[in-house]
Protein backbone atom coordinates (compact mmCIF):
# COMPACT_ATOMS: atom_id res chain seq x y z
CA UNK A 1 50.79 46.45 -59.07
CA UNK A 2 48.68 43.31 -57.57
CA UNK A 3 45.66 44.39 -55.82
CA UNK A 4 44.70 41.78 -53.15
CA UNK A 5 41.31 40.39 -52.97
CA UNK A 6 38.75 42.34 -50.39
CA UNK A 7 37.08 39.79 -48.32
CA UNK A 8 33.34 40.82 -47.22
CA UNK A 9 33.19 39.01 -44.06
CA UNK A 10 31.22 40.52 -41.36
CA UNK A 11 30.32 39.59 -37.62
CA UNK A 12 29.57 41.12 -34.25
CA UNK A 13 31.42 44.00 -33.11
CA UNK A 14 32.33 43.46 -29.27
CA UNK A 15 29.94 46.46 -28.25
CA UNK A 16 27.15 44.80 -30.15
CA UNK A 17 27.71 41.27 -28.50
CA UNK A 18 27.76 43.04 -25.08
CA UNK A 19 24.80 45.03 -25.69
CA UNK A 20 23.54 41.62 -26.01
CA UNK A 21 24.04 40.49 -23.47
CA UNK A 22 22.61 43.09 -21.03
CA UNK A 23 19.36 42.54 -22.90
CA UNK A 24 19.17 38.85 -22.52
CA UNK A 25 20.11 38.80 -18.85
CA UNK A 26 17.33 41.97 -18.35
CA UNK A 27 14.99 39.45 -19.64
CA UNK A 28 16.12 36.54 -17.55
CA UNK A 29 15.68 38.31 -14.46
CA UNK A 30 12.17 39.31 -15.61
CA UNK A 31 11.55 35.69 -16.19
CA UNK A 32 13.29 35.37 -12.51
CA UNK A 33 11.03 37.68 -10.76
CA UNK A 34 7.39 36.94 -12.48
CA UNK A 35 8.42 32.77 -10.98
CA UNK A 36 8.60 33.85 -7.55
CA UNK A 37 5.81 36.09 -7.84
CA UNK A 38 3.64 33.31 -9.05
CA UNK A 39 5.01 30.44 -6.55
CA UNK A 40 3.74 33.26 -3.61
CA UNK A 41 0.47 33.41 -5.50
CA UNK A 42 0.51 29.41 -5.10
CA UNK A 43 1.13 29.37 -1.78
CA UNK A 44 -1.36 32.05 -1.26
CA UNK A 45 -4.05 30.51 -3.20
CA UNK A 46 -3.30 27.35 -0.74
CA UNK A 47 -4.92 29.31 1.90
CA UNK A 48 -7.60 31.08 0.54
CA UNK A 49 -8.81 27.70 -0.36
CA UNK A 50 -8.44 26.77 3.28
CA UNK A 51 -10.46 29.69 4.29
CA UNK A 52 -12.83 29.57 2.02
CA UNK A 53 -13.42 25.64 3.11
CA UNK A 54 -13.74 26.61 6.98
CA UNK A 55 -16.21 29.35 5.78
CA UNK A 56 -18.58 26.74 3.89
CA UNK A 57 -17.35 24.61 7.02
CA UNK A 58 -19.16 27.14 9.43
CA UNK A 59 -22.13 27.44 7.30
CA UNK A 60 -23.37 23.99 6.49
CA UNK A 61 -22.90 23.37 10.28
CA UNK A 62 -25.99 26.50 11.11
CA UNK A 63 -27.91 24.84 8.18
CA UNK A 64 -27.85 21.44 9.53
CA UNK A 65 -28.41 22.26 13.21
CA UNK A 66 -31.29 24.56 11.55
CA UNK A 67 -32.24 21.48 9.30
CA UNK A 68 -32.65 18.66 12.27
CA UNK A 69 -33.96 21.03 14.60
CA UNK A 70 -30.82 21.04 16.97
CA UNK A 71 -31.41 24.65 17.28
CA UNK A 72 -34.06 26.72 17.73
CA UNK A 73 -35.11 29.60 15.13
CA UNK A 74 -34.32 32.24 18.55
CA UNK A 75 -30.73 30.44 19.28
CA UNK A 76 -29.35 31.07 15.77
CA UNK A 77 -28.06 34.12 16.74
CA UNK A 78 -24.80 35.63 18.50
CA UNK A 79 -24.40 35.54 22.29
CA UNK A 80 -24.54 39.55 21.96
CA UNK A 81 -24.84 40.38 18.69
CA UNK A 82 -25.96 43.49 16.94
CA UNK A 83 -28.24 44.57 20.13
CA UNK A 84 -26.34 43.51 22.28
CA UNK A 85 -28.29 41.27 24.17
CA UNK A 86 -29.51 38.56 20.93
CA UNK A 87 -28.90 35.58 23.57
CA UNK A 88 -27.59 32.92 20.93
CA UNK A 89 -25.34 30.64 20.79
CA UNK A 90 -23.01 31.49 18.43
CA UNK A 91 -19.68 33.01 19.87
CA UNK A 92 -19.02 36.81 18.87
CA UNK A 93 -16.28 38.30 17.09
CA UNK A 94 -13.26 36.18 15.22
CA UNK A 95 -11.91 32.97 17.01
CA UNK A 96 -9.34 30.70 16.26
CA UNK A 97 -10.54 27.80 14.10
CA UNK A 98 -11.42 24.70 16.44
CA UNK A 99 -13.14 21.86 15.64
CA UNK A 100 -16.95 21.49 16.17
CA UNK A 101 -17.36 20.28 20.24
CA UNK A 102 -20.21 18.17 21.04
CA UNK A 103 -23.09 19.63 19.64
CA UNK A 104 -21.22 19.68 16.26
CA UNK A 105 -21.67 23.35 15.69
CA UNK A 106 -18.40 25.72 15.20
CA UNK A 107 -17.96 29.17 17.14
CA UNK A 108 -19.73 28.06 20.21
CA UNK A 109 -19.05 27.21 23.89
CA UNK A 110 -17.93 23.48 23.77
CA UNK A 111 -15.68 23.74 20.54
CA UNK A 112 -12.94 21.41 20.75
CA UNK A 113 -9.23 21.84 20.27
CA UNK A 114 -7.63 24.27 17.51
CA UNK A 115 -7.75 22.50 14.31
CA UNK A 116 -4.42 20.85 12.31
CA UNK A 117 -3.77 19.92 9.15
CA UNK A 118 -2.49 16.81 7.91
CA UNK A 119 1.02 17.63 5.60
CA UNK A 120 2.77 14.82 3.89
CA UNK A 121 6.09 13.73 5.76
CA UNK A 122 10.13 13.37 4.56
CA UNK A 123 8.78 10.61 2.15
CA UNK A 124 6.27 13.19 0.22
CA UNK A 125 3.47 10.88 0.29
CA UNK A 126 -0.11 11.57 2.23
CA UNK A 127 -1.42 8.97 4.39
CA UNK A 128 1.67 7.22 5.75
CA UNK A 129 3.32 7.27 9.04
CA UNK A 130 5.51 9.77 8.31
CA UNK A 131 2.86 12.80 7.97
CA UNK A 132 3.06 15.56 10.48
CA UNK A 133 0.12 17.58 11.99
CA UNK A 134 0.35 21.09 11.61
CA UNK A 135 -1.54 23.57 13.25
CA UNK A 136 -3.47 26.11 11.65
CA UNK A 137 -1.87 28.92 12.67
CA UNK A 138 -3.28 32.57 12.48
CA UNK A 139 -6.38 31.77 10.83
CA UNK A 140 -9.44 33.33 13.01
CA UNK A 141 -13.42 32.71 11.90
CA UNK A 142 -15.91 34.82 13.30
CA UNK A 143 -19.74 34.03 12.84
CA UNK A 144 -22.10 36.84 12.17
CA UNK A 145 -25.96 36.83 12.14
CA UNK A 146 -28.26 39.37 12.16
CA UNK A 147 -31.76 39.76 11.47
CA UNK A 148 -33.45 40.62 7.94
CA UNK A 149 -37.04 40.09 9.04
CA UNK A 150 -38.79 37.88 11.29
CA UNK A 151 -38.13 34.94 9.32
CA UNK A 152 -34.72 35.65 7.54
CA UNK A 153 -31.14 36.33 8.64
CA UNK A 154 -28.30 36.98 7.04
CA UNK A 155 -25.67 34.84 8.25
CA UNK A 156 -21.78 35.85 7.13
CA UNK A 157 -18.66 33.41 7.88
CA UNK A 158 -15.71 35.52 8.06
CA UNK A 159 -12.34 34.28 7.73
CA UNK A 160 -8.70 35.75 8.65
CA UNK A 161 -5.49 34.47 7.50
CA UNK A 162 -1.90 35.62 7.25
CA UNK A 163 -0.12 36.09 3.68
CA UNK A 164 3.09 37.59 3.54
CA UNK A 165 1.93 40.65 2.41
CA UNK A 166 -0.33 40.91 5.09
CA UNK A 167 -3.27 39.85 6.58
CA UNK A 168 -6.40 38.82 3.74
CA UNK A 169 -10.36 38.12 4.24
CA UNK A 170 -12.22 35.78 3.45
CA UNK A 171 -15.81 36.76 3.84
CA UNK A 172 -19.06 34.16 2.88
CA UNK A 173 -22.68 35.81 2.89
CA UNK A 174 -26.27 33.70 2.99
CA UNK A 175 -29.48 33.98 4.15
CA UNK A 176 -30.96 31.79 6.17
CA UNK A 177 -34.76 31.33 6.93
CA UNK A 178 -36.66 30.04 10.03
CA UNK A 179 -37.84 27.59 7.40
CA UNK A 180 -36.26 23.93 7.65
């Protein structure tokens, strides 16, 4: 009696090759997930950057009216402020982002019209005909000073903008002196 030669191949089993499977595609749709999550954090970042440039906006605007003596040391204040009765000029409470009016100061009286952005047009390209200008929707800036001493404030820029997982802060805090 012939025995016949044993072959020792081995390979996958069909369970193994499906188990897999579930494993890698687990892992793709982990890979999935954490890409979206980071292009929202993109866009996101996008507009803190925004607010945190209309904050420094708002700021270096007080300084330099402080700085060429456009202001007086008793009109950097709010309208009403934390008495009530401060009699600046600075607007109270969050306003939509306009750009500066006349005097070249934001958050007061004579601001001009609701500020836009410049996005690149169908061609992709900034500074062509194409671009569009886009409103800066739901972004607010309120301006808030109040007194330290006699010769020191504490001014604070505070800006609102919409994410989509809500609404976020922006909030920018310096003192500012009577001194020029």
């Amino acid at each position: 009696m012939k025995t016949l030669p044993t072959s020792n191949q081995s390979g996958f089993s069909l369970i193994e090759v499906l188990i897999g499977m579930i494993v890698l595609s687990v892992g793709a749709l982990g890979l999935a997930g954490t890409i979206s999550l980071s292009a929202r954090q993109l866009v996101g970042n996008q507009d803190q950057l925004l607010a945190s440039q209309r904050a420094a906006e708002a700021a270096e605007s007080v300084f330099k009216a402080r700085d060429n003596r456009v202001l007086t040391w008793a009109q950097i204040r709010n309208i009403a402020g934390a008495s009530g009765t401060d009699g600046g000029i600075f607007q109270d409470g969050a306003r939509q982002i306009r750009d500066p009016g006349p005097d070249g100061i934001v958050n007061t009286a004579d601001d001009g019209a609701a500020v836009q952005i410049v996005k690149p047009g169908p061609d992709g390209l900034l500074g062509t005909g194409d671009d569009q200008l886009v409103p800066l929707f739901g972004f607010t800036r309120e301006i808030e000073i109040r007194d330290i001493s006699v010769t020191l404030r504490q001014l604070r820029v505070i800006v609102r903008y919409p994410t989509a997982q809500g609404t976020r802060t922006y909030i920018l805090t310096t003192l500012l002196s009577s001194y020029a």
